[in-house]
C-alpha atoms as a PDB file:
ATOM      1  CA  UNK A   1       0.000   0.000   0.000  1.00  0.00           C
ATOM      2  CA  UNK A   2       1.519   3.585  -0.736  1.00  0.00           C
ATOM      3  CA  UNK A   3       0.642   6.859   0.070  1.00  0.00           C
ATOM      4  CA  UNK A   4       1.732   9.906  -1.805  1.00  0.00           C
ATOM      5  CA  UNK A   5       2.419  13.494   0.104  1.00  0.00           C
ATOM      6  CA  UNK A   6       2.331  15.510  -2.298  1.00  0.00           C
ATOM      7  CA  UNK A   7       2.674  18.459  -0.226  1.00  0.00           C
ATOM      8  CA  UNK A   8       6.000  17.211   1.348  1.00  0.00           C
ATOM      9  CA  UNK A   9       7.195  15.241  -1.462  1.00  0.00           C
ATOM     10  CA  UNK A  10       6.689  12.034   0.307  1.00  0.00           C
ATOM     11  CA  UNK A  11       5.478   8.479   0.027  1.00  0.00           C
ATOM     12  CA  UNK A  12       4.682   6.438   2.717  1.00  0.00           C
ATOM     13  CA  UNK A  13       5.130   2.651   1.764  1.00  0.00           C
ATOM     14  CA  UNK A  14       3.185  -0.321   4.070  1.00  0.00           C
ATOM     15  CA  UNK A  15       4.794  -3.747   3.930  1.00  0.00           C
ATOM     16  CA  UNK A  16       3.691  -6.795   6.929  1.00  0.00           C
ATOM     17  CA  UNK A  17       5.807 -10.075   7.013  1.00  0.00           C
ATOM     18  CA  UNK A  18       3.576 -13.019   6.761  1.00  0.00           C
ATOM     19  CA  UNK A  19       4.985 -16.686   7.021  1.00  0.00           C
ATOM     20  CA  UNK A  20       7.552 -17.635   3.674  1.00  0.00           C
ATOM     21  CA  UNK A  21       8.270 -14.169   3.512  1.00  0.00           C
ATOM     22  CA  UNK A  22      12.328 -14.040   4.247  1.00  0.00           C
ATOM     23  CA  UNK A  23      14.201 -11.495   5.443  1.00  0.00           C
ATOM     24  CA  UNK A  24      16.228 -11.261   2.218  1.00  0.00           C
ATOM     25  CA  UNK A  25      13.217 -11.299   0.181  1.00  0.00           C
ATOM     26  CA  UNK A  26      11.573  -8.556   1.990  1.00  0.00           C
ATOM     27  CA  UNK A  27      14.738  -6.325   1.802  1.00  0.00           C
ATOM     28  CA  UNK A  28      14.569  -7.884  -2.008  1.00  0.00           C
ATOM     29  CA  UNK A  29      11.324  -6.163  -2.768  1.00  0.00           C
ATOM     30  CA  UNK A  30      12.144  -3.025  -0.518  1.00  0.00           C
ATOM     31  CA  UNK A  31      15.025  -2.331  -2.732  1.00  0.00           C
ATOM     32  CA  UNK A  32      12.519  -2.325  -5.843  1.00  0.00           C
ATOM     33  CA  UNK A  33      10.787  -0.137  -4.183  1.00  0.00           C
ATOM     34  CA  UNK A  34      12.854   2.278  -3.492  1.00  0.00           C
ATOM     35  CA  UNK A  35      14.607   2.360  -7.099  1.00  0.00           C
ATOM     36  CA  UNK A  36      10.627   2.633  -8.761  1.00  0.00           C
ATOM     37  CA  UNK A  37      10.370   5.942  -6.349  1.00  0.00           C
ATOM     38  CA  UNK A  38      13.901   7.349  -6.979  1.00  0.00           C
ATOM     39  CA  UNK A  39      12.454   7.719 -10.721  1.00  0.00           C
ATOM     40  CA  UNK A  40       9.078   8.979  -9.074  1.00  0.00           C
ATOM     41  CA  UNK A  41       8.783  13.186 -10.081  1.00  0.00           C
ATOM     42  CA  UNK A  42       7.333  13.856  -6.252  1.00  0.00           C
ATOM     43  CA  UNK A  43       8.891  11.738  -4.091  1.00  0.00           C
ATOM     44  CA  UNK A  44      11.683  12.806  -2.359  1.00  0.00           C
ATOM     45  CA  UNK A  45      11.100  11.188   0.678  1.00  0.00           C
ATOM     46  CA  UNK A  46      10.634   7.664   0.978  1.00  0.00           C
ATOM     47  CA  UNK A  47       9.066   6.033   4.224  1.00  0.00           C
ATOM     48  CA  UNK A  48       9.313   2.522   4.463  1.00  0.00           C
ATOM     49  CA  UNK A  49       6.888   1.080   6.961  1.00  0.00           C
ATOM     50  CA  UNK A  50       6.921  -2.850   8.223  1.00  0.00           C
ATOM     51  CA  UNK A  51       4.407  -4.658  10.267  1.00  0.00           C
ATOM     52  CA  UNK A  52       5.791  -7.341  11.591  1.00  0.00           C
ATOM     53  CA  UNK A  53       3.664  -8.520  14.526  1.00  0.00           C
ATOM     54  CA  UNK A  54       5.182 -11.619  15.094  1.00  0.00           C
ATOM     55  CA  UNK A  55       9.244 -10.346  15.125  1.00  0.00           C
ATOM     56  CA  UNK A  56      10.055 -12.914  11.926  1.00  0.00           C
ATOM     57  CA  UNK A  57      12.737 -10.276  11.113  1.00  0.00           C
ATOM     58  CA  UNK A  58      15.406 -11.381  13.574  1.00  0.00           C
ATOM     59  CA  UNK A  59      17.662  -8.140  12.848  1.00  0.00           C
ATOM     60  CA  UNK A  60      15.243  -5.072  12.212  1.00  0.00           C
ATOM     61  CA  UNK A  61      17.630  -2.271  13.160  1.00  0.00           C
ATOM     62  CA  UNK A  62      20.307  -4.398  10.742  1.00  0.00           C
ATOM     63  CA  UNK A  63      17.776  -3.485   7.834  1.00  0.00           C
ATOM     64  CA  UNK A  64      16.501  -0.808   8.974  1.00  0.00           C
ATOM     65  CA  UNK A  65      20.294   0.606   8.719  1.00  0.00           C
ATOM     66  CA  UNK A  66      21.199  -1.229   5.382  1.00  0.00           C
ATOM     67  CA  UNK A  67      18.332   0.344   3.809  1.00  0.00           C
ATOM     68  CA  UNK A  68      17.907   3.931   5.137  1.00  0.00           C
ATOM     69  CA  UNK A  69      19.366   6.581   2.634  1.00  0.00           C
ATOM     70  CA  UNK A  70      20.084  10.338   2.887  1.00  0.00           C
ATOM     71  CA  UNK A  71      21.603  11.294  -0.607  1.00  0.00           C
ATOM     72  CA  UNK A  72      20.656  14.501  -2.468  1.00  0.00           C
ATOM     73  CA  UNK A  73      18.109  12.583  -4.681  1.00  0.00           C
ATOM     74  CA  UNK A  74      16.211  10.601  -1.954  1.00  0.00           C
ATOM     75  CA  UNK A  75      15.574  10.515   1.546  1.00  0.00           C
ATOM     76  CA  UNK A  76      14.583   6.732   2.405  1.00  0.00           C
ATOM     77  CA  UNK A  77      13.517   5.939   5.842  1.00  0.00           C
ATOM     78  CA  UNK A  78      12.860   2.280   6.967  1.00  0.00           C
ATOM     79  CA  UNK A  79      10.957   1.501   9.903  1.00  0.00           C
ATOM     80  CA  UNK A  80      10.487  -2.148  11.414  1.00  0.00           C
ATOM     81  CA  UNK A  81       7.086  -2.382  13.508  1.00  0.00           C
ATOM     82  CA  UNK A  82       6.368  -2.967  16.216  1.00  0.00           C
ATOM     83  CA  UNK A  83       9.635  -2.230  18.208  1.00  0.00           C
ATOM     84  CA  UNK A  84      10.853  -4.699  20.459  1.00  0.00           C
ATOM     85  CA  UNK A  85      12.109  -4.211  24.159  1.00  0.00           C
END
């Protein structure tokens, strides 16, 4: 699910894990996404948002780092919900 801001130049998208989802295929398919909205005329801020209700993503600040981006084209953000303790 996305959301475009057009106001802030944002898009907010919604990814949950769900069983046979991997890790590496969910950073897989982030990736995508974030090269579709670097070509995207206004997005220049990317939030990724993941559900993950049952904590199948053993390292979520791990991707959470590998993926977040602050270059001159694109701002990507990835955030791994909820947070553990």
């Amino acid at each position: 699910m996305d959301f475009l801001l057009p106001e802030i130049e944002g898009v907010v998208k919604i990814k949950m894990t769900r069983p046979g989802l991997t890790t590496k295929q969910l950073g897989e398919q982030l990736i995508i996404d974030i090269a579709k909205y670097k070509r995207h005329p206004a997005c220049r801020t990317l939030f990724c948002v993941v559900y993950d209700p049952e904590g199948r993503i053993t390292n979520p600040r791990g991707v959470e780092n590998d993926l977040k981006d602050e270059s001159d084209q694109m701002f990507t953000y990835v955030m791994i919900v909820p947070r553990s303790t």
